[in-house]
N, C-alpha and C. Protein backbone atom coordinates (compact mmCIF):
# COMPACT_ATOMS: atom_id res chain seq x y z
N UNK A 1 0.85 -1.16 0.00
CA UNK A 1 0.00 0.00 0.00
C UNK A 1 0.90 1.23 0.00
N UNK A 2 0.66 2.50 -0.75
CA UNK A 2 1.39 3.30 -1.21
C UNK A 2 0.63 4.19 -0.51
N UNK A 3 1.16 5.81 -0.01
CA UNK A 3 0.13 6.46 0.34
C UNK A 3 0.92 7.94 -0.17
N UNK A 4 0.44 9.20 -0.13
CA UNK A 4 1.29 10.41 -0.59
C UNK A 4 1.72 11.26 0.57
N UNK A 5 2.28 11.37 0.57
CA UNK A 5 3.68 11.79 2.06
C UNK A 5 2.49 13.69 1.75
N UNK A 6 3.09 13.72 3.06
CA UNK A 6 2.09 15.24 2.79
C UNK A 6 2.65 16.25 2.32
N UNK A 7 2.86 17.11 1.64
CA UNK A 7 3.69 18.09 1.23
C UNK A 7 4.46 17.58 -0.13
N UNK A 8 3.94 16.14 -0.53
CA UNK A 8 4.70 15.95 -1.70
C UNK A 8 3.81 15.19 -2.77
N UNK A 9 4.38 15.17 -3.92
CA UNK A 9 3.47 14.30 -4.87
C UNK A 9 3.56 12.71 -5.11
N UNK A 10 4.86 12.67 -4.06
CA UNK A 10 5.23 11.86 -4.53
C UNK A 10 4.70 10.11 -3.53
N UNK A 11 4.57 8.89 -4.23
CA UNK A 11 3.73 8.16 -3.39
C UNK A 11 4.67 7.37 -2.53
N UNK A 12 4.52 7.45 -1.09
CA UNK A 12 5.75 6.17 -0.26
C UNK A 12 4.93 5.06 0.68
N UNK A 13 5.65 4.21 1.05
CA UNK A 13 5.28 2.79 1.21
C UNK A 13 4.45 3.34 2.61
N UNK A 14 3.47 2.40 3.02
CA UNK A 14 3.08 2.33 4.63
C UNK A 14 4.31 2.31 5.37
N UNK A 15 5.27 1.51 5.37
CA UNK A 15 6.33 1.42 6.39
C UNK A 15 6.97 2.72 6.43
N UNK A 16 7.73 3.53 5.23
CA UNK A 16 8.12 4.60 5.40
C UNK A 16 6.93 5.60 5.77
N UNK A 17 6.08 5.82 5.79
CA UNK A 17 4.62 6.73 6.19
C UNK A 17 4.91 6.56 8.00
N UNK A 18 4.82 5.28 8.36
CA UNK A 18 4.62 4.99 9.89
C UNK A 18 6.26 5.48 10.46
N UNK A 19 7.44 5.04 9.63
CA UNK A 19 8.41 5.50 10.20
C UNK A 19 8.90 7.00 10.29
N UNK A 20 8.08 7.90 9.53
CA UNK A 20 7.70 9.36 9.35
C UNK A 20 7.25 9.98 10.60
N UNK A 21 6.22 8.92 10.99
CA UNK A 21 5.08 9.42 11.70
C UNK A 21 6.20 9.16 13.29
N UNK A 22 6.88 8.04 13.19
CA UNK A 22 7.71 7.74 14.58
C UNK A 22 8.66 8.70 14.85
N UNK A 23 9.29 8.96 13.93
CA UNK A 23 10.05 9.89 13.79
C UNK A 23 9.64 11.19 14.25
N UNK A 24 8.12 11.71 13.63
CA UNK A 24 7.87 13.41 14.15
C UNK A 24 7.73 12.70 15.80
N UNK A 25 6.99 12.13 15.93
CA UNK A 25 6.66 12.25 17.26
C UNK A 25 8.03 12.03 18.49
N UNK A 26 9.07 11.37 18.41
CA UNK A 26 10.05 11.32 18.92
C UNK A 26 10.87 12.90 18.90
N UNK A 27 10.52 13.38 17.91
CA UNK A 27 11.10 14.51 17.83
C UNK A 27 10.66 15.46 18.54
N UNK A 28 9.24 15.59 18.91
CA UNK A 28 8.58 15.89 19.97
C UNK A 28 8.77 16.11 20.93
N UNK A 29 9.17 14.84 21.77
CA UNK A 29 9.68 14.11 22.65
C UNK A 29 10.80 14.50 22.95
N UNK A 30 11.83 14.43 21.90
CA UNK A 30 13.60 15.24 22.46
C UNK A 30 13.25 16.47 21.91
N UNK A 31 12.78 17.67 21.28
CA UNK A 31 12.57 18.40 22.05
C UNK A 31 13.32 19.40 21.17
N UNK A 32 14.17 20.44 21.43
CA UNK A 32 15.22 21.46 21.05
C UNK A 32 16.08 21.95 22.57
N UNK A 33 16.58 22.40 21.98
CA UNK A 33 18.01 23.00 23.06
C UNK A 33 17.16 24.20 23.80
N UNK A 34 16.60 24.70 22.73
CA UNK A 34 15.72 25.88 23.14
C UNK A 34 14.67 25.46 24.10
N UNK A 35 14.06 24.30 24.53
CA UNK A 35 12.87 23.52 25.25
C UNK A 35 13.31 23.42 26.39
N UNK A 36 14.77 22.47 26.22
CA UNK A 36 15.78 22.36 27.44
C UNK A 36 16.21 23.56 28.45
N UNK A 37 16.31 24.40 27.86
CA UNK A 37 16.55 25.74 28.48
C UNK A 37 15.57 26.45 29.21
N UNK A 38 14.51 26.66 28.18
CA UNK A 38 13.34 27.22 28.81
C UNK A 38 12.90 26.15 30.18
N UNK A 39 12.66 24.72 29.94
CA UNK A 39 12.22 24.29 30.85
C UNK A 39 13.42 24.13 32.53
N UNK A 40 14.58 24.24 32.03
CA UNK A 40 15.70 24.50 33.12
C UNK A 40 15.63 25.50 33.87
N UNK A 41 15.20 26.97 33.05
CA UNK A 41 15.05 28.08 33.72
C UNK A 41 13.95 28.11 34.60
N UNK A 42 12.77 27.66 34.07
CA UNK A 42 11.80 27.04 34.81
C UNK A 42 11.73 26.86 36.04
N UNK A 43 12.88 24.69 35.93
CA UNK A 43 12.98 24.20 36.92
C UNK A 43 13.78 25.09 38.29
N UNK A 44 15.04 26.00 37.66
CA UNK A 44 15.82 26.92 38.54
C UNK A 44 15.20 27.65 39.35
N UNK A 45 14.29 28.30 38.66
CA UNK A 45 13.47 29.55 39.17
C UNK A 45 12.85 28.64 40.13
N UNK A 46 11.87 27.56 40.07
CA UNK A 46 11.13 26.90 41.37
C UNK A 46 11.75 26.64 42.22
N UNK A 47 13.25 25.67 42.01
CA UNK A 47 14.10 25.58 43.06
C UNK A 47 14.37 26.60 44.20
N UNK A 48 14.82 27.68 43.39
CA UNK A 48 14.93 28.78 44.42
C UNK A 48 14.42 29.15 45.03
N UNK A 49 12.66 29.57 44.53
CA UNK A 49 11.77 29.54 45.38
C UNK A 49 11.62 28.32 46.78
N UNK A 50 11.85 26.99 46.41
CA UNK A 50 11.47 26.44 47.07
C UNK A 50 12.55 26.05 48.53
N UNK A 51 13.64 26.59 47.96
CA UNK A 51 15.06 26.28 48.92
C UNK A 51 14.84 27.65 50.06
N UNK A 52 14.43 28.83 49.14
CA UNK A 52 14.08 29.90 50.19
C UNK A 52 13.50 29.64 51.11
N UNK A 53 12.14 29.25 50.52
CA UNK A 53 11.31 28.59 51.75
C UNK A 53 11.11 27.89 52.76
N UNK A 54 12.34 26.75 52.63
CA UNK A 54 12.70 25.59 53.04
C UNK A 54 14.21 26.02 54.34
N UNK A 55 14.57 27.23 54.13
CA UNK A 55 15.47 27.20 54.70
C UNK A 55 15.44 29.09 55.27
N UNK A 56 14.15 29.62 54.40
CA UNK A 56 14.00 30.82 55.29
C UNK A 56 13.32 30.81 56.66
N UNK A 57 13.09 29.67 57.17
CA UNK A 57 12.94 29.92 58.87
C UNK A 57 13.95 28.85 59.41
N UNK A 58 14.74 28.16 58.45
CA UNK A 58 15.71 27.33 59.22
C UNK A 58 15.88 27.70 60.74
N UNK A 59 16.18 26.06 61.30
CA UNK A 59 16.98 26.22 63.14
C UNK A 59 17.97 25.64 62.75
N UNK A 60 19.01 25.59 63.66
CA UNK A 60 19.92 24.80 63.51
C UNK A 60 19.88 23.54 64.39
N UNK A 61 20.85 22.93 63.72
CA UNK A 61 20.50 21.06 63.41
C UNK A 61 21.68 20.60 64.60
N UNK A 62 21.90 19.40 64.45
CA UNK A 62 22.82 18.67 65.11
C UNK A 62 22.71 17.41 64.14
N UNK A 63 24.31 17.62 63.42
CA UNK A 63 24.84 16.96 62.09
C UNK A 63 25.57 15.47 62.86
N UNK A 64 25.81 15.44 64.10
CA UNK A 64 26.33 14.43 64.87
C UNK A 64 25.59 12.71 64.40
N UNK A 65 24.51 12.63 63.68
CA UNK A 65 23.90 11.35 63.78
C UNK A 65 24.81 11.20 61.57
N UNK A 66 24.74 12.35 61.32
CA UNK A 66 25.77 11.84 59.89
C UNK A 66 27.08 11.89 59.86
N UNK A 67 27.72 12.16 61.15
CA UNK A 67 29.29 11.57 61.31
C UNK A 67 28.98 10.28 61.54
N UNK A 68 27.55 10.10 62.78
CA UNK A 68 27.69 8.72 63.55
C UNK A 68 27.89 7.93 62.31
N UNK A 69 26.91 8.11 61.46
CA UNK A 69 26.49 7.28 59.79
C UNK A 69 28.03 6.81 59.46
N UNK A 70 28.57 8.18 59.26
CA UNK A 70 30.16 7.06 58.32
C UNK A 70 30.83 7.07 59.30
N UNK A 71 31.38 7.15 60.79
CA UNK A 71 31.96 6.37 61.23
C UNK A 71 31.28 4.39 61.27
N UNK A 72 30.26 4.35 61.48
CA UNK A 72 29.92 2.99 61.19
C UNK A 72 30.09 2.78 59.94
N UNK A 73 30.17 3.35 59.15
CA UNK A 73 31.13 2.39 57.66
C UNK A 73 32.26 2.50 57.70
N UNK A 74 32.89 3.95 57.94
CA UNK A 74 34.26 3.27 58.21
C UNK A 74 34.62 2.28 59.32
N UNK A 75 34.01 2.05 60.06
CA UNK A 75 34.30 1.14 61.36
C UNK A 75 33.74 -0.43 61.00
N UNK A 76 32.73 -0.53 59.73
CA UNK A 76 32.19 -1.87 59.25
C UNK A 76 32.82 -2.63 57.97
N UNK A 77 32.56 -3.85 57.91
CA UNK A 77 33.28 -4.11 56.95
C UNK A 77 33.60 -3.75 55.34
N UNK A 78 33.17 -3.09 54.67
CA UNK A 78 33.33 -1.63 53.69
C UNK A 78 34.58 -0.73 54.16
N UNK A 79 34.39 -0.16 55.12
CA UNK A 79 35.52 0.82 55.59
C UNK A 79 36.71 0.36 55.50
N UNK A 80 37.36 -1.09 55.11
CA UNK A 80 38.72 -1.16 54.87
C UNK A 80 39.26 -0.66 53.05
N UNK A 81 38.22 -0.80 52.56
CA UNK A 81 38.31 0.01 51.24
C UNK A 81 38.95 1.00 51.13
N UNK A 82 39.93 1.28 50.73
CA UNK A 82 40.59 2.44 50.51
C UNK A 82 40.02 3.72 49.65
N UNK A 83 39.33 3.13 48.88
CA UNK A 83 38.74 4.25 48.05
C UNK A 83 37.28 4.39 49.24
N UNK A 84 36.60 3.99 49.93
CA UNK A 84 35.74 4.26 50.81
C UNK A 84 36.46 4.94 51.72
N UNK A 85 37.48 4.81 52.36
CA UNK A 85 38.11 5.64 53.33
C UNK A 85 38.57 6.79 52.73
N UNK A 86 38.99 7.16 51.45
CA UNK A 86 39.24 8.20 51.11
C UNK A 86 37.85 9.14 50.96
N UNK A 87 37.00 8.68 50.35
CA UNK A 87 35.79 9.27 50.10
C UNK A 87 34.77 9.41 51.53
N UNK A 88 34.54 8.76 52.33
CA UNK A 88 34.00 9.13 53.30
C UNK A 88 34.74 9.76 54.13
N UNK A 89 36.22 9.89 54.35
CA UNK A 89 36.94 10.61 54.73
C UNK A 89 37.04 12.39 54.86
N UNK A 90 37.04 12.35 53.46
CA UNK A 90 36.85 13.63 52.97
C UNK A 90 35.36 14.53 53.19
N UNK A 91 34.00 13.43 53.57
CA UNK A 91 32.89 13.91 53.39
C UNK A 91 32.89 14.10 55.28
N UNK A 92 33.56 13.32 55.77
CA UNK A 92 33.97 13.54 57.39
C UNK A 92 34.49 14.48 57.78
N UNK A 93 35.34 14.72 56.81
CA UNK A 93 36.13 16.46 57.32
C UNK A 93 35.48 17.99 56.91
N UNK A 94 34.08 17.60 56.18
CA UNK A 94 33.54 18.64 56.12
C UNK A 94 32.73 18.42 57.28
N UNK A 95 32.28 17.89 58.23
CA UNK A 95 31.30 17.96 59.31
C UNK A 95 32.18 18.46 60.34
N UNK A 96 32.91 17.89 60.58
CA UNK A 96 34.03 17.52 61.76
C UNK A 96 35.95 18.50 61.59
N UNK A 97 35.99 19.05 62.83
CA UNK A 97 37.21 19.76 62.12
C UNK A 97 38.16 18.85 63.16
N UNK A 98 39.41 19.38 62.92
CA UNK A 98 40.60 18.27 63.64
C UNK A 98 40.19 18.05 65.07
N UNK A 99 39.40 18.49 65.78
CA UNK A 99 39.34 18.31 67.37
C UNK A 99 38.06 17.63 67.85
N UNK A 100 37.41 17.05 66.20
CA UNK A 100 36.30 16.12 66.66
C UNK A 100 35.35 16.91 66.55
N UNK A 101 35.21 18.19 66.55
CA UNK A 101 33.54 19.68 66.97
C UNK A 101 33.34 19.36 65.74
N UNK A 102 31.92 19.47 65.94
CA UNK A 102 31.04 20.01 64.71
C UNK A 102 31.31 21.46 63.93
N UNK A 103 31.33 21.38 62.78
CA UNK A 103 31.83 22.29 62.25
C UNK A 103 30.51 23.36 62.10
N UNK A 104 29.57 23.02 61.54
CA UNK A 104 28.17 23.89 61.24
C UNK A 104 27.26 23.09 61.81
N UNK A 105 26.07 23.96 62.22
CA UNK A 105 25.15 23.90 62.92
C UNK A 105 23.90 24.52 61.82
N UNK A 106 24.47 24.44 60.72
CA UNK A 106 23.04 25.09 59.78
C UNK A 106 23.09 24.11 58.85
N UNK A 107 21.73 24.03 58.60
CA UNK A 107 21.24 23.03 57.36
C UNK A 107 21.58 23.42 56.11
N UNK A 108 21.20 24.83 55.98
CA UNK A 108 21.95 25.19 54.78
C UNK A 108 23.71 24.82 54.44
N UNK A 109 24.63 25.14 55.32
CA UNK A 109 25.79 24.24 55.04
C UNK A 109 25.67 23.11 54.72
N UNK A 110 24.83 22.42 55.55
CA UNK A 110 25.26 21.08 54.96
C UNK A 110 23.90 20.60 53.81
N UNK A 111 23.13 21.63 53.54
CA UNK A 111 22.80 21.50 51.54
C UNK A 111 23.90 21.61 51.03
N UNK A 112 24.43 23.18 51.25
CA UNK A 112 25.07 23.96 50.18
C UNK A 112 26.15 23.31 50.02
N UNK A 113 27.07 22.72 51.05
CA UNK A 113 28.07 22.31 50.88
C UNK A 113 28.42 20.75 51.25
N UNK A 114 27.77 19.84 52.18
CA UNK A 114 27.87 18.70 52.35
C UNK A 114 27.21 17.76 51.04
N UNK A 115 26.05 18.14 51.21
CA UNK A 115 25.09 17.47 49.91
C UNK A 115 25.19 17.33 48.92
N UNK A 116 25.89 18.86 48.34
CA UNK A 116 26.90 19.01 46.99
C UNK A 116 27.60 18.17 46.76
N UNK A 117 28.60 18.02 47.95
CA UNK A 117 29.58 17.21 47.64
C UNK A 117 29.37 15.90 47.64
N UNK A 118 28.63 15.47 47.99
CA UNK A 118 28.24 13.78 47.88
C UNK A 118 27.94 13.63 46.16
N UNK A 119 26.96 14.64 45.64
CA UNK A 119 26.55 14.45 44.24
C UNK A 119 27.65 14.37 43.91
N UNK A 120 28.86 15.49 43.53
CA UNK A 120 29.61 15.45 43.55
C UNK A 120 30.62 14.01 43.04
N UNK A 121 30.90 13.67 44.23
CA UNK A 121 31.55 12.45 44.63
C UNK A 121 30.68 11.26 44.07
N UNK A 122 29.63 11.25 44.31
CA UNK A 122 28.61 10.23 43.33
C UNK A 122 29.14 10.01 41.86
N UNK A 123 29.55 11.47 41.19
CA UNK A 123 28.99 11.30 39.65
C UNK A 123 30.56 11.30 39.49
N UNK A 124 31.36 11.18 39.77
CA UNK A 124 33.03 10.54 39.79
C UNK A 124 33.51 12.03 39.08
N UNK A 125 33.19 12.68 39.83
CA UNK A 125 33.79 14.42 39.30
C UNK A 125 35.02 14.84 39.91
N UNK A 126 35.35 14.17 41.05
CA UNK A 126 36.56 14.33 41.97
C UNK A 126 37.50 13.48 41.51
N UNK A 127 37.22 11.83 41.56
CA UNK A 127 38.17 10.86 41.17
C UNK A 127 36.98 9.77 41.29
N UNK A 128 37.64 8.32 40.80
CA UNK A 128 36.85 7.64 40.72
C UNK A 128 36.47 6.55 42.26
N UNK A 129 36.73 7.03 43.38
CA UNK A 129 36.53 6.31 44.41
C UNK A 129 34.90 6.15 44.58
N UNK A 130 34.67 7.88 44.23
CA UNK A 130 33.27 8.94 44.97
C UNK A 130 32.25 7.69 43.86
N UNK A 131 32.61 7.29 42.85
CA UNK A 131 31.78 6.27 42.05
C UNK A 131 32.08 4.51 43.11
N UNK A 132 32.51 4.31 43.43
CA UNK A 132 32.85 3.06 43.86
C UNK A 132 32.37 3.09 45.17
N UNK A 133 32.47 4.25 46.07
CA UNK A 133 31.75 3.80 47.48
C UNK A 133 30.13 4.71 47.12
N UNK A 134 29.67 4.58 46.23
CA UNK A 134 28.35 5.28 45.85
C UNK A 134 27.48 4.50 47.00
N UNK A 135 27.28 3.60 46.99
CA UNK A 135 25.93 3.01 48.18
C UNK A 135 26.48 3.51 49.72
N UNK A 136 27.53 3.80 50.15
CA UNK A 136 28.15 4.26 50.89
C UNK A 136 27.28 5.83 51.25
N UNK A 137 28.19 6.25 49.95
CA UNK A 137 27.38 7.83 49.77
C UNK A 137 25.82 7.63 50.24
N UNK A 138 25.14 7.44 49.55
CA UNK A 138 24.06 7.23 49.47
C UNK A 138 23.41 7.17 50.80
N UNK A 139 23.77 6.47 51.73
CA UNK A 139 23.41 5.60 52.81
C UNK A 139 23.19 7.12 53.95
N UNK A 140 25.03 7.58 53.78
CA UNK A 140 25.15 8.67 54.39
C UNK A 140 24.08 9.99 53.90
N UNK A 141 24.07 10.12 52.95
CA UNK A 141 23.22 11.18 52.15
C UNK A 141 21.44 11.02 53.21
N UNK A 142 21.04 9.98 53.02
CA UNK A 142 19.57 9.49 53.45
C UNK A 142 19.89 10.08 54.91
N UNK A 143 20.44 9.73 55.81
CA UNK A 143 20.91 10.47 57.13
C UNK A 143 21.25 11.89 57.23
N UNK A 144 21.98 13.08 56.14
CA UNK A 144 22.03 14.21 55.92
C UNK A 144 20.78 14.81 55.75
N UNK A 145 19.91 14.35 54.57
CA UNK A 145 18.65 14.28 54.51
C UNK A 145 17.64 14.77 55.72
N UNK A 146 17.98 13.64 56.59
CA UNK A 146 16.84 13.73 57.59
C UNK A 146 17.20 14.76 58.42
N UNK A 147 18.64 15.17 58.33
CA UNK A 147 19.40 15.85 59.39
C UNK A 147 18.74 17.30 59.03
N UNK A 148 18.69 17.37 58.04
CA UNK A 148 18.53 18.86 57.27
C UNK A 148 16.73 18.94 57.43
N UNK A 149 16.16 18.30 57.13
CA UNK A 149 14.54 18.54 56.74
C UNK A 149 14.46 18.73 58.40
N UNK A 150 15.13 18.16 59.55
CA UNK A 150 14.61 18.16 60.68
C UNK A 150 14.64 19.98 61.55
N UNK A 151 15.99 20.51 60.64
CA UNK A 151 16.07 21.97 60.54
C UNK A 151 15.47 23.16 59.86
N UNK A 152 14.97 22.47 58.52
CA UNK A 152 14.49 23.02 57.48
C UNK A 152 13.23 22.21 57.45
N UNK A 153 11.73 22.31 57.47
CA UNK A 153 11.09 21.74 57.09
C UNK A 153 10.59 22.01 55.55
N UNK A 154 10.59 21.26 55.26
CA UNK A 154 10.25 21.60 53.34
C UNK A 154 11.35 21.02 52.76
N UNK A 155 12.21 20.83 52.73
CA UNK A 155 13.70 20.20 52.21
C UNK A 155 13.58 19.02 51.72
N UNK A 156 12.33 17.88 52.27
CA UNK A 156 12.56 16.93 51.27
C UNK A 156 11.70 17.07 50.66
N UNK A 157 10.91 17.74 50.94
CA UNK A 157 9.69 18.29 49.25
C UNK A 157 10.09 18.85 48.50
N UNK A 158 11.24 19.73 48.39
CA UNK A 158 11.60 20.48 47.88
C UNK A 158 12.87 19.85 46.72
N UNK A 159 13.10 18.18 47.43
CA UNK A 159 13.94 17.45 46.76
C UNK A 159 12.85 16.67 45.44
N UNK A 160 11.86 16.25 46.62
CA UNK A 160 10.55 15.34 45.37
C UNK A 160 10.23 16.31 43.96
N UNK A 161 9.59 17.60 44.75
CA UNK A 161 9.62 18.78 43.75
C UNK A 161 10.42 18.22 42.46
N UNK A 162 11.44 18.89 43.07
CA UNK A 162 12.85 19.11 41.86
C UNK A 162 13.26 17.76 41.30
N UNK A 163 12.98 16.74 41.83
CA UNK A 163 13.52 15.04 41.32
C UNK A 163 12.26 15.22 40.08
N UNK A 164 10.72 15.30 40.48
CA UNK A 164 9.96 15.14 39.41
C UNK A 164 10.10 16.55 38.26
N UNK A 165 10.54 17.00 38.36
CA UNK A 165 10.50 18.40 37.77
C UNK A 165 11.06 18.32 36.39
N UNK A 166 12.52 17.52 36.88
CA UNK A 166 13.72 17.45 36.25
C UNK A 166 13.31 16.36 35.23
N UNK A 167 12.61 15.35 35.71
CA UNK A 167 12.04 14.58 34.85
C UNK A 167 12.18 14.63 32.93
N UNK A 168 11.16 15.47 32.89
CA UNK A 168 11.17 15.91 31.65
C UNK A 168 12.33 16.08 31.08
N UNK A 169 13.22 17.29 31.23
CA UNK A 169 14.50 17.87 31.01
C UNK A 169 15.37 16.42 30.98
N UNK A 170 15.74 15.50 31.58
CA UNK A 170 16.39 14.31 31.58
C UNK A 170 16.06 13.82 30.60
N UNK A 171 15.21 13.72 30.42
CA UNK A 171 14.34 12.77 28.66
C UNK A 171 14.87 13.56 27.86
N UNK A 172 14.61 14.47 27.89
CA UNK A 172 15.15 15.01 26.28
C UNK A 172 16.82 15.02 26.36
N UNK A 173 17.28 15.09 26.97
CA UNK A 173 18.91 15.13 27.19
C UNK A 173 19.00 14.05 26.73
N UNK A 174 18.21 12.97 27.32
CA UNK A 174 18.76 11.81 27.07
C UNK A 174 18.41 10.79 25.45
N UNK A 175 16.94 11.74 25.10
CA UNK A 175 16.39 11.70 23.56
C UNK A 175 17.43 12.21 22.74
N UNK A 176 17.79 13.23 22.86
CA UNK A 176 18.75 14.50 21.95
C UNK A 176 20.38 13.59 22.01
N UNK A 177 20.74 12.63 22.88
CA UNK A 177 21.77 12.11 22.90
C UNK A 177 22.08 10.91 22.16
N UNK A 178 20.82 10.10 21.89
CA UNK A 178 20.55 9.01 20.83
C UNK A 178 21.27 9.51 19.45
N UNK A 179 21.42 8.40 18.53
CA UNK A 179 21.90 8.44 17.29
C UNK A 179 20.76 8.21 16.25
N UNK A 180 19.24 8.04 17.02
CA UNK A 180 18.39 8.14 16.24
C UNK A 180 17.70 8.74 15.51
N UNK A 181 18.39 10.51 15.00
CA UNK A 181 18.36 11.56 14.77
C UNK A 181 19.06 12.26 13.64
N UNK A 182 20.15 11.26 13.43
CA UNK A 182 21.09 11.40 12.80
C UNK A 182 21.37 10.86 11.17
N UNK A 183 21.43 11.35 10.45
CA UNK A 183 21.66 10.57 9.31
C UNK A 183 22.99 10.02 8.84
């Protein structure tokens, strides 16, 4: 079965018609650079709003139960890992200064700067340990988490928020990165 492509005279098969049709709609789907942007600025702009909120009546916290966290990995069987001791190491010396004290007492530090750095260390931006003790990370992160929302209320909505938000924006990054686009 032959059918006429729209915009042309000319007649093409059902299969090329349907692979036309897969094609616009995927294209849809990933989107433009220009989509990506707009919807980033978007997502930014809510974030901010929502971190304000989340941390404009902040109290301060007691970060002591996410040292407790990675001293029990470094102290469990994981912690002889060298690349775990380097990496939870380093995420230890931002809580903790040489004399054992807590270093900050605000949730916002340990967003702005503890939390960071786990992503960070997650996505192997430092070296490749921060990828290898990832469930490590992780473990500790879920304990920062609670540490922070317990100072900040709104902080883990403000994570759900932004996890579903981003959603979209991830698809097309990850549409626009395919070779199915390409001739």
């Amino acid at each position: 079965v032959f059918h006429v492509k729209q915009g042309s005279k000319r007649p093409v098969s059902r299969e090329t018609a349907q692979n036309d049709a897969r094609a616009s709609f995927l294209g849809i789907l990933r989107g433009t650079e220009d989509d990506i942007n707009a919807l980033s600025k978007q997502l930014d702009d809510q974030a901010d709003n929502d971190i304000l909120a989340a941390f404009g009546q902040a109290q301060a916290v007691d970060a002591s139960p996410v040292v407790a966290k990675i001293d029990t990995i470094l102290n469990g069987p994981s912690g002889g890992s060298t690349a775990i001791k380097a990496t939870l190491g380093k995420l230890r010396n931002m809580l903790v200064d040489e004399n054992g004290n807590l270093i900050s007492d605000s949730p916002e530090y340990l967003y702005q700067s503890v939390r960071k750095e786990i992503k960070t260390l997650m996505d192997g931006k430092v070296d490749a340990n921060g990828q290898y003790a990832k469930g490590e990370l992780i473990a500790a992160r879920k304990v920062l988490d609670d540490v922070i929302e317990s100072g900040a209320p709104g902080f883990k909505q403000y994570l759900a928020d932004y996890a579903k938000a981003a959603k979209p924006i991830n698809a097309m990054r990850h549409l626009q990165s395919l070779d199915l686009f390409k001739n």
